[in-house]
Protein backbone atom coordinates (compact mmCIF):
# COMPACT_ATOMS: atom_id res chain seq x y z
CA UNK A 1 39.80 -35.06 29.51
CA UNK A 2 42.12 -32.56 27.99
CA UNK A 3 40.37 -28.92 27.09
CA UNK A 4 40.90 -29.48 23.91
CA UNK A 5 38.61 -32.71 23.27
CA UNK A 6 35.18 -32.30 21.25
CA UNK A 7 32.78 -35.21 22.11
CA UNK A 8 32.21 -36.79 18.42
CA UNK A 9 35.08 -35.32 16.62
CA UNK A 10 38.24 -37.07 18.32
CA UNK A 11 39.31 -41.11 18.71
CA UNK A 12 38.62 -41.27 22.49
CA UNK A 13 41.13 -43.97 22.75
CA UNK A 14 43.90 -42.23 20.78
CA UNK A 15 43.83 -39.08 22.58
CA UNK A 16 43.62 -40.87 25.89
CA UNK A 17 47.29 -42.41 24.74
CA UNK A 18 48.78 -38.64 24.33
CA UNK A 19 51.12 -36.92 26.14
CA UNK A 20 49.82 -33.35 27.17
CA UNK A 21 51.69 -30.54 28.56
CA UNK A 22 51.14 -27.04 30.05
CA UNK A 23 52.70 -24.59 27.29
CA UNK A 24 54.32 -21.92 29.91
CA UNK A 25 51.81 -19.86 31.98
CA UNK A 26 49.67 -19.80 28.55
CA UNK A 27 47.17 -22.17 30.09
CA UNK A 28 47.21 -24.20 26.73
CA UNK A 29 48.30 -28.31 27.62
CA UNK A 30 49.41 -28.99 24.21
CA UNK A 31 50.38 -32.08 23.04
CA UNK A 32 53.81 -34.15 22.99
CA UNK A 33 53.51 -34.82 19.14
CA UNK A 34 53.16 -31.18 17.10
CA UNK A 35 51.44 -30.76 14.04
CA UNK A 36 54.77 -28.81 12.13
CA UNK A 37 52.98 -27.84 8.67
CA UNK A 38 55.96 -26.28 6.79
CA UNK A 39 55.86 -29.65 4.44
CA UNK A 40 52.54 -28.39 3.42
CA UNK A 41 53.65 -26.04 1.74
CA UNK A 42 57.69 -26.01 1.53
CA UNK A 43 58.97 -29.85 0.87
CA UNK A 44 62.24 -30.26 1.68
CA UNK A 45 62.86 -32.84 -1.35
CA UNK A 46 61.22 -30.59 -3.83
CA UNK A 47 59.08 -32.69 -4.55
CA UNK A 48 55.17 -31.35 -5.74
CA UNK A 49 53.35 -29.83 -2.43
CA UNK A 50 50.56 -32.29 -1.38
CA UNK A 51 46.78 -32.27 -2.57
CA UNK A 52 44.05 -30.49 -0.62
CA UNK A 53 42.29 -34.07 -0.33
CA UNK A 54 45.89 -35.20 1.34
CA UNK A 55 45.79 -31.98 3.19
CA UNK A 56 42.61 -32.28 4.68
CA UNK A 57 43.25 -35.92 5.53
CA UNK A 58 46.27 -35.65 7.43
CA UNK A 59 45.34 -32.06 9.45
CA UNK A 60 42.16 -34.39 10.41
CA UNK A 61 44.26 -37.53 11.00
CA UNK A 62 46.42 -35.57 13.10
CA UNK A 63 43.68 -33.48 15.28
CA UNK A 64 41.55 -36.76 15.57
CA UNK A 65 44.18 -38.58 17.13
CA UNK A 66 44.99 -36.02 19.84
CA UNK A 67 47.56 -33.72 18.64
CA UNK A 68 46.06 -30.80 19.03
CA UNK A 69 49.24 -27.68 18.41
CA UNK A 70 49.94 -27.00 14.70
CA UNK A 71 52.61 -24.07 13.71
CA UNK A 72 52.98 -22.78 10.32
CA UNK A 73 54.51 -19.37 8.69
CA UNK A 74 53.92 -17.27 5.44
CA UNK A 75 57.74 -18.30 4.59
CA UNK A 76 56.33 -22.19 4.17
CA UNK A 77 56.10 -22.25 0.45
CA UNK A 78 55.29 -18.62 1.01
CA UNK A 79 51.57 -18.57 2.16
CA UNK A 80 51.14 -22.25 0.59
CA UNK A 81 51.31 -23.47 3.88
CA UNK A 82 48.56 -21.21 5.76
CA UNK A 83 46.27 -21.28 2.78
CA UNK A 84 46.54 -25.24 2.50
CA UNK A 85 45.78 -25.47 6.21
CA UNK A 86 42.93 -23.23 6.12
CA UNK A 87 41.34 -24.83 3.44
CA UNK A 88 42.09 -28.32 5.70
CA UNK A 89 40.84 -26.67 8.87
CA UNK A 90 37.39 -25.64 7.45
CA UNK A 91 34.45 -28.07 9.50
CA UNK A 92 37.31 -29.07 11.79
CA UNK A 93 36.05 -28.01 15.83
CA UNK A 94 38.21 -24.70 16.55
CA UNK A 95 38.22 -25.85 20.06
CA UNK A 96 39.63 -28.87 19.08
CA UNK A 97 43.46 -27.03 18.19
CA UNK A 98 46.33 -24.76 18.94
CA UNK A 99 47.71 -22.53 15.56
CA UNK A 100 50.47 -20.52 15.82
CA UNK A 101 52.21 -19.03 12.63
CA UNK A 102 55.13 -16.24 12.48
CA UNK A 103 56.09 -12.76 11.04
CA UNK A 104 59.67 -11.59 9.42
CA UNK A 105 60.35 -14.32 6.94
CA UNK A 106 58.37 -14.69 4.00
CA UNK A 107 60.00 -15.03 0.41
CA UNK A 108 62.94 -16.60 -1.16
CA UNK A 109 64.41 -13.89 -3.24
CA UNK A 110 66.82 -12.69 -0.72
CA UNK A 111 65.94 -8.46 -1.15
CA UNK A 112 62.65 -10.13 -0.01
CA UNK A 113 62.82 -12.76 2.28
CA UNK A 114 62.99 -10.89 5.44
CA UNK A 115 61.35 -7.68 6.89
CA UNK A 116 60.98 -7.06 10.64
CA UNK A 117 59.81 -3.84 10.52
CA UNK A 118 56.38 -2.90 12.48
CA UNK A 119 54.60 -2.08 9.04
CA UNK A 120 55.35 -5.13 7.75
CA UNK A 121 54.74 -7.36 10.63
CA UNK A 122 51.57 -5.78 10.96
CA UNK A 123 50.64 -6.10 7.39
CA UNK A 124 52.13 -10.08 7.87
CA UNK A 125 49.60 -11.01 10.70
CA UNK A 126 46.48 -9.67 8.69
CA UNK A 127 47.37 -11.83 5.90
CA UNK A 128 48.32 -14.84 7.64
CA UNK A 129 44.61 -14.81 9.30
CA UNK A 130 42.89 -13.92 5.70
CA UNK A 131 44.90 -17.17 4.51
CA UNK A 132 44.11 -19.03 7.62
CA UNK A 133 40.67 -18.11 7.59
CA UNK A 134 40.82 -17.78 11.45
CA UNK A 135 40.03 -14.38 13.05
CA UNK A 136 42.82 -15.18 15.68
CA UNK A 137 45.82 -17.15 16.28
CA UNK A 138 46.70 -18.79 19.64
CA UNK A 139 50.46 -17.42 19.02
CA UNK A 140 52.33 -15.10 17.16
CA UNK A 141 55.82 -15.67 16.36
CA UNK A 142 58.32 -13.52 15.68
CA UNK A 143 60.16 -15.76 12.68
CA UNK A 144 64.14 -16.40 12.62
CA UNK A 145 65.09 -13.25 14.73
CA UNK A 146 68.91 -13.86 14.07
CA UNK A 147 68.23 -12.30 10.75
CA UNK A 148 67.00 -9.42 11.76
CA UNK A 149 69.41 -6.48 11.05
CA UNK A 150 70.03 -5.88 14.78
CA UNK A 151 68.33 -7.11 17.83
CA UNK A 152 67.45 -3.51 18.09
CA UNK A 153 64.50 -4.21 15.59
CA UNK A 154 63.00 -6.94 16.57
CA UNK A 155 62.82 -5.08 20.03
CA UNK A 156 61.54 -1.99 19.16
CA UNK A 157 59.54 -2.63 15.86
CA UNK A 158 59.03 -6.10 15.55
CA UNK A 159 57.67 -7.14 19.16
CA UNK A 160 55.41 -4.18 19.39
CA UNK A 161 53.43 -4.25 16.37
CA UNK A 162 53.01 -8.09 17.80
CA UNK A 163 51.43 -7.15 21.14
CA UNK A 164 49.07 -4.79 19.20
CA UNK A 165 48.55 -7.27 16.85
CA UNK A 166 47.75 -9.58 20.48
CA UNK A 167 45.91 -6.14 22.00
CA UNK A 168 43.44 -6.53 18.81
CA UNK A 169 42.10 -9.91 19.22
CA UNK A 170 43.97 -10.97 16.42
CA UNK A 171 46.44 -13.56 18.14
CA UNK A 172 46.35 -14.13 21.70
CA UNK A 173 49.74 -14.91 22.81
CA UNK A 174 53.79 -13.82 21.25
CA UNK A 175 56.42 -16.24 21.00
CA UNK A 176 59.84 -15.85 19.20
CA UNK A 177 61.94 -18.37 16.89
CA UNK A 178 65.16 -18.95 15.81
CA UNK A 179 68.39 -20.73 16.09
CA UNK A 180 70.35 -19.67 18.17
CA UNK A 181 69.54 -20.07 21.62
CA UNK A 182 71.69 -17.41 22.50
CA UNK A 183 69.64 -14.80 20.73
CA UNK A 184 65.99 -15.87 21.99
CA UNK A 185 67.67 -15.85 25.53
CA UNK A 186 69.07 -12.07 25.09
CA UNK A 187 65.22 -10.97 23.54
CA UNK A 188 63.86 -12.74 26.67
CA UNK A 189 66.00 -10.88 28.84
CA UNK A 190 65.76 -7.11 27.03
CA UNK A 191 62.13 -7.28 25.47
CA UNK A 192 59.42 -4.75 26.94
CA UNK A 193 57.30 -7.00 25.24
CA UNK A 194 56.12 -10.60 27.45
CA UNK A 195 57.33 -13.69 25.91
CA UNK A 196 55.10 -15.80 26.25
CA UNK A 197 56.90 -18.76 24.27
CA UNK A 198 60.15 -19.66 22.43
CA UNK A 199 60.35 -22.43 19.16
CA UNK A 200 64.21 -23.66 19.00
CA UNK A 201 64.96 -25.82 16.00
CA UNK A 202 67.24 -28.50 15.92
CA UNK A 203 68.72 -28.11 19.35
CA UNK A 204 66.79 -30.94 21.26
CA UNK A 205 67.74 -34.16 18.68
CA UNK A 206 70.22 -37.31 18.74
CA UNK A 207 73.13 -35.18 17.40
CA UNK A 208 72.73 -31.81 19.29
CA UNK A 209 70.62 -31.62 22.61
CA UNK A 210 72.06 -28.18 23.79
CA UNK A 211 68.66 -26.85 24.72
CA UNK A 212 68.47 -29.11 27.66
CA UNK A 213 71.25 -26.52 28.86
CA UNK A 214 68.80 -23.55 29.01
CA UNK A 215 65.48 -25.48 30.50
CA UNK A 216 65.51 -23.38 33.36
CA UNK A 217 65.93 -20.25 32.61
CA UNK A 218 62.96 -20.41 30.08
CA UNK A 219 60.97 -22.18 32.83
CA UNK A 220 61.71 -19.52 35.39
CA UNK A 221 60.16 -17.18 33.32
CA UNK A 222 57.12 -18.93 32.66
CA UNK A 223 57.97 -19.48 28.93
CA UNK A 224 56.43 -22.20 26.80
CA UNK A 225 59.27 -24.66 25.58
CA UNK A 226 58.44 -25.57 21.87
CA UNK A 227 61.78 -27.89 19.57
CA UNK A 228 61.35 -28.43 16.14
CA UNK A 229 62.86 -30.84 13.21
CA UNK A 230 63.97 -33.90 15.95
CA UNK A 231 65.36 -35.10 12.36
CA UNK A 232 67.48 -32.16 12.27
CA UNK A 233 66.42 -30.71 9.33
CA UNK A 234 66.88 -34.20 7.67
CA UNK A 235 70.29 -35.36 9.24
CA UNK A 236 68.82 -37.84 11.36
CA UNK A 237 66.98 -40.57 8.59
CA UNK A 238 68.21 -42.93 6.08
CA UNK A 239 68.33 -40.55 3.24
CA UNK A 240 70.25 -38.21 4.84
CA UNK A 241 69.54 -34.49 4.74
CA UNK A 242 69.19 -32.42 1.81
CA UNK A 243 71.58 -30.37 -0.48
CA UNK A 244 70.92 -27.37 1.36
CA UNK A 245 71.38 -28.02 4.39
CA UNK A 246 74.12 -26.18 6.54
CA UNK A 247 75.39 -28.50 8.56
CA UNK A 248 79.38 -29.09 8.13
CA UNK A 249 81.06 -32.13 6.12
CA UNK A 250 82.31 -33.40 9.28
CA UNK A 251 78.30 -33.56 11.20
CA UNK A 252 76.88 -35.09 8.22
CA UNK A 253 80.02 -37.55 7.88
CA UNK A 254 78.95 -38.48 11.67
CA UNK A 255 75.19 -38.87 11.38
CA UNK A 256 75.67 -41.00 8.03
CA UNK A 257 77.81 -43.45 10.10
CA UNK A 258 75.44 -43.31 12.41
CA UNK A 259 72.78 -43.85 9.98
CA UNK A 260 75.07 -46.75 8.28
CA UNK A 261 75.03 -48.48 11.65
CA UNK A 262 71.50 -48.35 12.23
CA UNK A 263 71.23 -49.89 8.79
CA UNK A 264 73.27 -52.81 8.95
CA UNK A 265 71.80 -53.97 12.49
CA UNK A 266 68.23 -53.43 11.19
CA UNK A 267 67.31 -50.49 12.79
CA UNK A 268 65.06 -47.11 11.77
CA UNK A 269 67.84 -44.28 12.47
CA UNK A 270 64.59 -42.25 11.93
CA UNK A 271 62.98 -43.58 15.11
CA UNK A 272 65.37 -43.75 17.75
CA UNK A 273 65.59 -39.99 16.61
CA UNK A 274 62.08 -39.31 17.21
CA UNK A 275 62.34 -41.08 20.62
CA UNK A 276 64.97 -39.73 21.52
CA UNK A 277 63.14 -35.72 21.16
CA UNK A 278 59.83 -37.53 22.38
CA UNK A 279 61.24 -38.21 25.92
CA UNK A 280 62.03 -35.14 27.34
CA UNK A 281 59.03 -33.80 28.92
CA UNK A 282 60.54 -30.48 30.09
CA UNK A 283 59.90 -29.22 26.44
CA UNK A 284 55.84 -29.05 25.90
CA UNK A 285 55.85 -29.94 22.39
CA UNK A 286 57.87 -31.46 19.50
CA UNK A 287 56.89 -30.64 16.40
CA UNK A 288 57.40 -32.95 13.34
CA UNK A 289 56.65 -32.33 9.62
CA UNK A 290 53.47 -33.80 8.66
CA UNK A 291 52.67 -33.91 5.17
CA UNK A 292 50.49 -37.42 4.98
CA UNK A 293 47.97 -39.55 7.28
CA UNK A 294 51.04 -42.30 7.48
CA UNK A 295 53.48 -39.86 8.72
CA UNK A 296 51.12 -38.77 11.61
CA UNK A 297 50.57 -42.96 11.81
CA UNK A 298 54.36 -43.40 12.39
CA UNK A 299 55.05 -40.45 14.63
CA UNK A 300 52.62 -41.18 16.92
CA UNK A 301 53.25 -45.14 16.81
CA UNK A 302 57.10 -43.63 17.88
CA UNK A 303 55.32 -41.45 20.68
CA UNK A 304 53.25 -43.83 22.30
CA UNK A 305 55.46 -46.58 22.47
CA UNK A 306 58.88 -48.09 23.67
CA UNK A 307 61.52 -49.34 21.84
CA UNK A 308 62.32 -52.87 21.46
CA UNK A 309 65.99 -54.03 23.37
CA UNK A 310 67.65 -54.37 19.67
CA UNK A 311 66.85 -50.72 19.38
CA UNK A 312 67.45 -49.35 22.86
CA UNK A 313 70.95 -51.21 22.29
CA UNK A 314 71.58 -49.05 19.15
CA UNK A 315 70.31 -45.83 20.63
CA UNK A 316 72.77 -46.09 23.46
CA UNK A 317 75.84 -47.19 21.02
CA UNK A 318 75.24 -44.30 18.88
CA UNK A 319 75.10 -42.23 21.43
CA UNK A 320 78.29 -43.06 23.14
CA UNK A 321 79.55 -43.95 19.59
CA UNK A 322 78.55 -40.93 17.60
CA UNK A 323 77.25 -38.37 19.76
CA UNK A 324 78.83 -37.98 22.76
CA UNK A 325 78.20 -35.03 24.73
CA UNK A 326 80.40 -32.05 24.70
CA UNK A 327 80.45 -32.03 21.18
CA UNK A 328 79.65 -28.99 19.22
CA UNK A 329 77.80 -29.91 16.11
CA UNK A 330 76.37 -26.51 15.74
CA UNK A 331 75.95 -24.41 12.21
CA UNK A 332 75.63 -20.99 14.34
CA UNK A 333 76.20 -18.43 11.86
CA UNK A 334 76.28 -20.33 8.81
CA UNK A 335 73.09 -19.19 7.23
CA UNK A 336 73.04 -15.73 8.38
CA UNK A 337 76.85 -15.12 7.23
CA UNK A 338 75.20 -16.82 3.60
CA UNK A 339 71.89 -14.38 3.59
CA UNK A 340 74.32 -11.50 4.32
CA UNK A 341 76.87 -11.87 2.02
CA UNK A 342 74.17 -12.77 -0.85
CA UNK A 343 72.44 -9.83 0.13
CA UNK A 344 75.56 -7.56 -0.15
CA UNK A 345 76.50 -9.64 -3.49
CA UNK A 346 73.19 -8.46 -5.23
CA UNK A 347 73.07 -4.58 -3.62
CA UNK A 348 76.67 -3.92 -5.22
CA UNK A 349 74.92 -4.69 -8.35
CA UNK A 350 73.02 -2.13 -7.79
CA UNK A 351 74.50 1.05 -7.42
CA UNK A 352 73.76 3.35 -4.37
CA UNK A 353 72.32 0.78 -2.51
CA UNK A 354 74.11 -0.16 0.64
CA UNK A 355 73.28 -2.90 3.39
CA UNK A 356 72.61 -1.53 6.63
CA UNK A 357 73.73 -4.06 9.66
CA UNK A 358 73.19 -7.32 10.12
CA UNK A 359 76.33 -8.81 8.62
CA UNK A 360 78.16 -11.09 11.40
CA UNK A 361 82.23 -11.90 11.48
């Protein structure tokens, strides 16, 4: 049985059904499904964040069942997120989970929202185990390094208050996230610092599976594979993706046609989505947004299961349809060029203030 099974606690039968895979040379087999708890505290709808009583119910839905990774961050709903989950996680078996949460992003006023400097990160990794109520994390992430005003900080600030952060006690592996892949492969090759994993977002889904590309140089290394949002950031279900999101007209044109397809021949674009990140087993885990008992219901129901012929039909038309391969359907750029420029926007206002790096062409 998995290490991570407590006689008593978990659904015997449910965890038997689960995928697990070594995380790197961590040692940790985590599981296929992730527990991704930034709906806990940052909806992407706006809607009200969920009740502790939903909370509680879905973390032990969730853990019961056999996923046993969760990731959060102090930028989810800034601190909502840990504080929701420790609250959640109190009874639960700590040998029965994986946590990992991040340093460098943490509000939304942009003077605010990032800071990857070795005080801070420091300060960051204290509070995110007071919120937690844990007295170590499994992993600690460096959070959306393409912010970061050079590389140069992240290496030499960032990184190393981590591994004395990991020297401590206080976390017992680093990892490093962010969008482009690029960028986590250049901090892989220059950091002093082991990597001991790397969380890519929106790189292994229907529309853009570019991470497939850089498999084995991360294995080589012995680095733990994590992908997040398989619904790319909402692109990927009926709805479509929120107002925010960076993606250009022409991508969300294409995955609402896609969508439109799925519709009219009776098919959940949302699930062939899932399926499709589910499958490949050279990344260790996908995480998903969990916010309710249902959603961990349906993700794993996705998981554990095939698709019917009417939907392996669709998946293959909209991929030859829609998403061909070859295709850039990147954002690279666009929300870093956007902090930037907002950032230099509100420093002119005030005067003697100047932005130092960071700003891309």
């Amino acid at each position: 049985m998995i290490q991570t099974y407590v006689e008593g606690f978990h659904d015997e039968e449910e965890v038997s059904r689960m995928r697990y895979s070594p995380l790197g040379n961590t040692g940790m087999e985590v599981s296929a499904v992730g527990f991704g708890a930034s709906p806990l505290g940052l909806p992407y709808y706006g809607t009200e964040g969920p009740s502790a009583e939903r909370c509680r119910a879905t973390v032990e839905k969730a853990l019961r069942s056999g996923i046993n990774y969760i990731d959060t961050a102090p930028w989810y709903g800034q601190g909502k997120s840990e504080e929701r989950l420790g609250v959640a996680l109190k009874g639960i078996p700590r040998e029965s989970y994986f946590i990992a949460t991040k340093a460098g992003r943490y509000e939304t006023d942009v003077e605010k929202m990032f800071d990857f400097t070795a005080e801070r990160t420091a300060r960051s990794v204290d509070e995110s185990l007071a919120r937690l109520g844990l007295d170590c994390v499994d992993i600690i992430q460096a959070h959306d390094v393409e912010f970061a005003p050079s590389l140069e900080v992240v290496l030499e600030e960032t990184l190393p208050a981590l591994a004395r952060a990991r020297d401590a006690g206080k976390a017992r592996f680093i990892g490093i996230t962010g969008y482009p892949i690029s960028t986590l492969r250049e901090i892989v090759e220059r950091s002093k610092v082991k990597i001991d994993t790397v969380l890519s977002y929106c790189h292994l889904d229907l529309n853009d599976s570019s991470l497939l590309q850089h498999i084995s140089f991360f294995k080589e290394r012995g680095i733990g594979l994590i992908s997040a949002s398989p619904l790319s950031m909402g692109l990927l279900t009926p709805q479509g993706p929120p107002a925010w999101h960076p993606a250009s007209a022409e991508v969300k044109e294409t995955c609402l046609a896609a969508s439109s397809y799925c519709r009219e021949h009776s098919v959940d674009f949302a699930k062939l989505a899932l399926h499709f990140a589910f499958s490949h087993r050279d990344v260790s885990t996908v995480l998903v947004g969990l916010d309710r008992p249902e959603y961990v219901e349906s993700n794993l129901n996705v998981a554990h299961n095939k698709l019917s012929d009417a939907e392996e039909k669709a998946l293959l038309h909209i991929q030859e349809r829609y998403f061909p391969s070859g295709l850039s359907r990147s954002w690279e750029g666009t929300e870093v060029n956007k902090y930037w420029q907002k950032l230099k926007a509100r420093r002119a206002q005030q005067p003697g203030v100047g932005v130092a790096g960071g700003e891309t062409s």
